[in-house]
N, C-alpha and C. Protein backbone atom coordinates (compact mmCIF):
# COMPACT_ATOMS: atom_id res chain seq x y z
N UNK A 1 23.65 -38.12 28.98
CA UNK A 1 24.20 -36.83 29.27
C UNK A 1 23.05 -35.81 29.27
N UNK A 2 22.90 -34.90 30.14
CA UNK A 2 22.15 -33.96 30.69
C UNK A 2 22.18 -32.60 29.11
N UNK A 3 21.00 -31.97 28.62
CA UNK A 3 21.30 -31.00 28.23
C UNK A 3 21.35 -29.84 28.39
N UNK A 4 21.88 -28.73 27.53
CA UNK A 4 22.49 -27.74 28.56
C UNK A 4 21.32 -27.04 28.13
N UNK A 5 20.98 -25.63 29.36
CA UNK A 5 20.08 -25.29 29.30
C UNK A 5 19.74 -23.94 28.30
N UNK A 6 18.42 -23.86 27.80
CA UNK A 6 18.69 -23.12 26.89
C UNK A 6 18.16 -21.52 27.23
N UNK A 7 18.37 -20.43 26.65
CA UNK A 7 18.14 -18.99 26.88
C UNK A 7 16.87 -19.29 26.13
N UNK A 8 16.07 -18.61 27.06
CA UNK A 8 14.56 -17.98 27.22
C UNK A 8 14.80 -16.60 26.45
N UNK A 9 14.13 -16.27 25.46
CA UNK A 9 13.81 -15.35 25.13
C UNK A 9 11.92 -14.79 24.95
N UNK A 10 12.02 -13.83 25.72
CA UNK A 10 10.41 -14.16 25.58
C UNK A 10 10.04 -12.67 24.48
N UNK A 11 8.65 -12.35 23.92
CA UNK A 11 8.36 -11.65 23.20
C UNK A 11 7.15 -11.01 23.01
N UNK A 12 6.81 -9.73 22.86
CA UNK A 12 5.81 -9.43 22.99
C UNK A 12 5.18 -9.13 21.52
N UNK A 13 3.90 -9.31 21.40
CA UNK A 13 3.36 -9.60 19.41
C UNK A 13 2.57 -7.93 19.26
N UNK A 14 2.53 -8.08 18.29
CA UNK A 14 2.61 -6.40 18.23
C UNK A 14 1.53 -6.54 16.53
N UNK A 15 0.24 -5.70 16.41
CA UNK A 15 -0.19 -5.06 15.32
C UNK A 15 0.71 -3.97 14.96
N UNK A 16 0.48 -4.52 13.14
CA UNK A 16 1.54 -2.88 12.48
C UNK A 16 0.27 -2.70 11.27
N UNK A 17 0.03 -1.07 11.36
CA UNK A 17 -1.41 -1.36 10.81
C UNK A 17 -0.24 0.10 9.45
N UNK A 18 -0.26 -0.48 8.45
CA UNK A 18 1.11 1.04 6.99
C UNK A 18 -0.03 2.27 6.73
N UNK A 19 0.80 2.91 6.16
CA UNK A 19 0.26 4.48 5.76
C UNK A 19 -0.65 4.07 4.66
N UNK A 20 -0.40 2.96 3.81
CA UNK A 20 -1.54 2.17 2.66
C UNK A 20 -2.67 1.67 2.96
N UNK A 21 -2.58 1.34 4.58
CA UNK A 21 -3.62 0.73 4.91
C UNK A 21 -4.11 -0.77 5.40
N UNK A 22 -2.28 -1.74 5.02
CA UNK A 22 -2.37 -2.73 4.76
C UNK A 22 -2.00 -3.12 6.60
N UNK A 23 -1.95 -4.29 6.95
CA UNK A 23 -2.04 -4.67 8.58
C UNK A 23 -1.09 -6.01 8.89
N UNK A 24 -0.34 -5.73 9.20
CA UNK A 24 0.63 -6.98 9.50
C UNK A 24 0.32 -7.67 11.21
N UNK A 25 0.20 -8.47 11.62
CA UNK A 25 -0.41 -9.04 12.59
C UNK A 25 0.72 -9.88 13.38
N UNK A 26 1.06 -9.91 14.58
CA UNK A 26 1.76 -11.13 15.20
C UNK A 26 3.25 -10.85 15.33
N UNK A 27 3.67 -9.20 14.81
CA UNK A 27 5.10 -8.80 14.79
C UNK A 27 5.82 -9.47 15.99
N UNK A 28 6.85 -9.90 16.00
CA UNK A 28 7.54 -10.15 17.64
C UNK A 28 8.46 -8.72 18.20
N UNK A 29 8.60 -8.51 19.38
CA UNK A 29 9.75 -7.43 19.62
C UNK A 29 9.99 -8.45 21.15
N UNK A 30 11.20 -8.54 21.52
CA UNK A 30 11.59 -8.86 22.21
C UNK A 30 11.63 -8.16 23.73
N UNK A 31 10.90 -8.71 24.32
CA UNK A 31 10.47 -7.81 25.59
C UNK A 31 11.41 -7.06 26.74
N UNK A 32 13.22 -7.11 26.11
CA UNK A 32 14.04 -6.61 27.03
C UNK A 32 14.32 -5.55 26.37
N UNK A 33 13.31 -5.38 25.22
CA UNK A 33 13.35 -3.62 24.54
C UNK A 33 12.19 -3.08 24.92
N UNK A 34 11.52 -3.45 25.45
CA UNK A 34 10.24 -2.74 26.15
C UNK A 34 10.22 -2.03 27.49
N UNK A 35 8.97 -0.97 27.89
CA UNK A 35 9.14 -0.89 29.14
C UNK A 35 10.06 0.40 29.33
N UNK A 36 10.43 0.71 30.53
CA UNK A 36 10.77 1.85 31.21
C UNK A 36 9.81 3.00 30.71
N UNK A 37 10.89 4.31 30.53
CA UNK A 37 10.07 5.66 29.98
C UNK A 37 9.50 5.56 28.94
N UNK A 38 10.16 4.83 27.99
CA UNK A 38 9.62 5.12 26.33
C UNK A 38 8.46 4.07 26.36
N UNK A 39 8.41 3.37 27.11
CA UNK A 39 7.01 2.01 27.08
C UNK A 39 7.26 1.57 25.67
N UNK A 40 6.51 1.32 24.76
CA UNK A 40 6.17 0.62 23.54
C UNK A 40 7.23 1.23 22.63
N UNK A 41 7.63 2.52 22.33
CA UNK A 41 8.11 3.43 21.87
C UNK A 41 9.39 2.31 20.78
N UNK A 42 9.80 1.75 21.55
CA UNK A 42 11.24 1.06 21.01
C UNK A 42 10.48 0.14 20.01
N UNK A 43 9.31 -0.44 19.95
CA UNK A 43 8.83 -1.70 19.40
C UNK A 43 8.82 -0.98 17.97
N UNK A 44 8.49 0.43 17.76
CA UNK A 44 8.45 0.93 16.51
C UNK A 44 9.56 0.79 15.60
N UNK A 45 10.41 1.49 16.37
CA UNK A 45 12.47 0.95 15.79
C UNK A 45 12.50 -0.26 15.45
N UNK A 46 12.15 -1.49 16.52
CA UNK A 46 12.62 -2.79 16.28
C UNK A 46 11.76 -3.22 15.05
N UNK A 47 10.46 -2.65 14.93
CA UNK A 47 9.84 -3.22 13.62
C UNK A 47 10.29 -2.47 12.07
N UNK A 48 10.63 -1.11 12.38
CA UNK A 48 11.06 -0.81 11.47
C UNK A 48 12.43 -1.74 10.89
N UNK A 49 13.17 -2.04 11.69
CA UNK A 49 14.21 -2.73 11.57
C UNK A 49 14.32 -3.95 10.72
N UNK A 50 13.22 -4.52 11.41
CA UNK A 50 12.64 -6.00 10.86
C UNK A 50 12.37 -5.58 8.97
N UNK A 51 11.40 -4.23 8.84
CA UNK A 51 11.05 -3.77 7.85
C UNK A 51 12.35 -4.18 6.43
N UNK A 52 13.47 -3.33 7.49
CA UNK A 52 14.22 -2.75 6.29
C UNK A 52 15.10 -4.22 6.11
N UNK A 53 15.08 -5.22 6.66
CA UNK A 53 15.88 -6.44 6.42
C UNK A 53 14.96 -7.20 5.66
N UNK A 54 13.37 -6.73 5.74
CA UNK A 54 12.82 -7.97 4.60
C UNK A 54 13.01 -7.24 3.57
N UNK A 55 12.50 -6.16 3.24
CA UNK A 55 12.94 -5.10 1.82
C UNK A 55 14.22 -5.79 1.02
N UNK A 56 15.38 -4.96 2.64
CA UNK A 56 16.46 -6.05 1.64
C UNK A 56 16.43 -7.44 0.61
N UNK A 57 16.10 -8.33 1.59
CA UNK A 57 15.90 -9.74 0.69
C UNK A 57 14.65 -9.57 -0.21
N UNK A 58 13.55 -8.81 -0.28
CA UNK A 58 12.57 -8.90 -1.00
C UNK A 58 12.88 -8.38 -2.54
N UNK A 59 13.34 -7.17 -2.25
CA UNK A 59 13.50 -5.78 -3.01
C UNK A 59 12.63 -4.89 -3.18
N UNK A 60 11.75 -5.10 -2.66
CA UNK A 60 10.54 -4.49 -2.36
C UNK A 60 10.27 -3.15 -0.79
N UNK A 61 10.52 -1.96 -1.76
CA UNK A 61 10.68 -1.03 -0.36
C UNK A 61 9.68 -1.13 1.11
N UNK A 62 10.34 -0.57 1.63
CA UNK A 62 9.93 -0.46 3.26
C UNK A 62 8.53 0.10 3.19
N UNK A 63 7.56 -0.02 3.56
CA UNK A 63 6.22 0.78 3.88
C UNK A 63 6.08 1.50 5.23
N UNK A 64 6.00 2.82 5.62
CA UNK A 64 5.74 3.75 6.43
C UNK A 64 4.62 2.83 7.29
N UNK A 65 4.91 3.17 8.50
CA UNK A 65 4.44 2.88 9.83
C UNK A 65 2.98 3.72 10.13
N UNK A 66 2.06 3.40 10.41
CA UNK A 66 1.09 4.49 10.74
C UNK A 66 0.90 4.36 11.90
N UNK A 67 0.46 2.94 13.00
CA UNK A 67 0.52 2.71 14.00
C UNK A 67 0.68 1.51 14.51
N UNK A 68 1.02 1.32 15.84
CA UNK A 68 1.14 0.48 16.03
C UNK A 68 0.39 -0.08 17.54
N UNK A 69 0.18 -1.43 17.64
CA UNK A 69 -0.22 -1.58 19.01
C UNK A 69 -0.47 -3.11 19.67
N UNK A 70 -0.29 -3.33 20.63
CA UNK A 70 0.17 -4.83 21.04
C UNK A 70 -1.52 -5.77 20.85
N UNK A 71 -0.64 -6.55 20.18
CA UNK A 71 -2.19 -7.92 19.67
C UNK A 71 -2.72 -8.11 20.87
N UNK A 72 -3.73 -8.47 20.38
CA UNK A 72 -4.96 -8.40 21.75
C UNK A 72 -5.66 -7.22 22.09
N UNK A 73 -4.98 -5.99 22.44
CA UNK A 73 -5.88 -5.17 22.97
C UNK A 73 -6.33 -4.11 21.31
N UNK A 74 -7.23 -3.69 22.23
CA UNK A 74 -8.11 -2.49 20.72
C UNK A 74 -8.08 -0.87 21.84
């Protein structure tokens, strides 16, 4: 029997560099939140997002965003 085919999700990796100083590397945001007017703009939300769901399970608060910018380029 044939299997069924699966959804492609593709993703773009993203540097998150905190207001502490510390640098998280390899973030994913899903590339059908990217793009148009806001360009990158949304990847900030989606990581914050990511943020506040590890906090949750961690207990360990969220750390402020300072910047951000897609792996690979400088």
């Amino acid at each position: 029997m044939a299997r069924k085919p699966t959804v492609r999700t593709e993703y773009v990796l993203f540097d998150v560099v905190y207001e502490d100083g510390s640098q998280r590397s390899n973030r994913k945001v899903d590339t059908s939140l990217l793009g148009g007017l806001d360009g990158d703009e949304p990847a900030r939300t989606a990581i914050m997002e990511q943020d506040r769901e590890i906090s949750l399970k961690s207990g360990i608060p969220p750390l402020a965003i300072k910047t951000i910018a897609r792996s690979g380029k400088k």
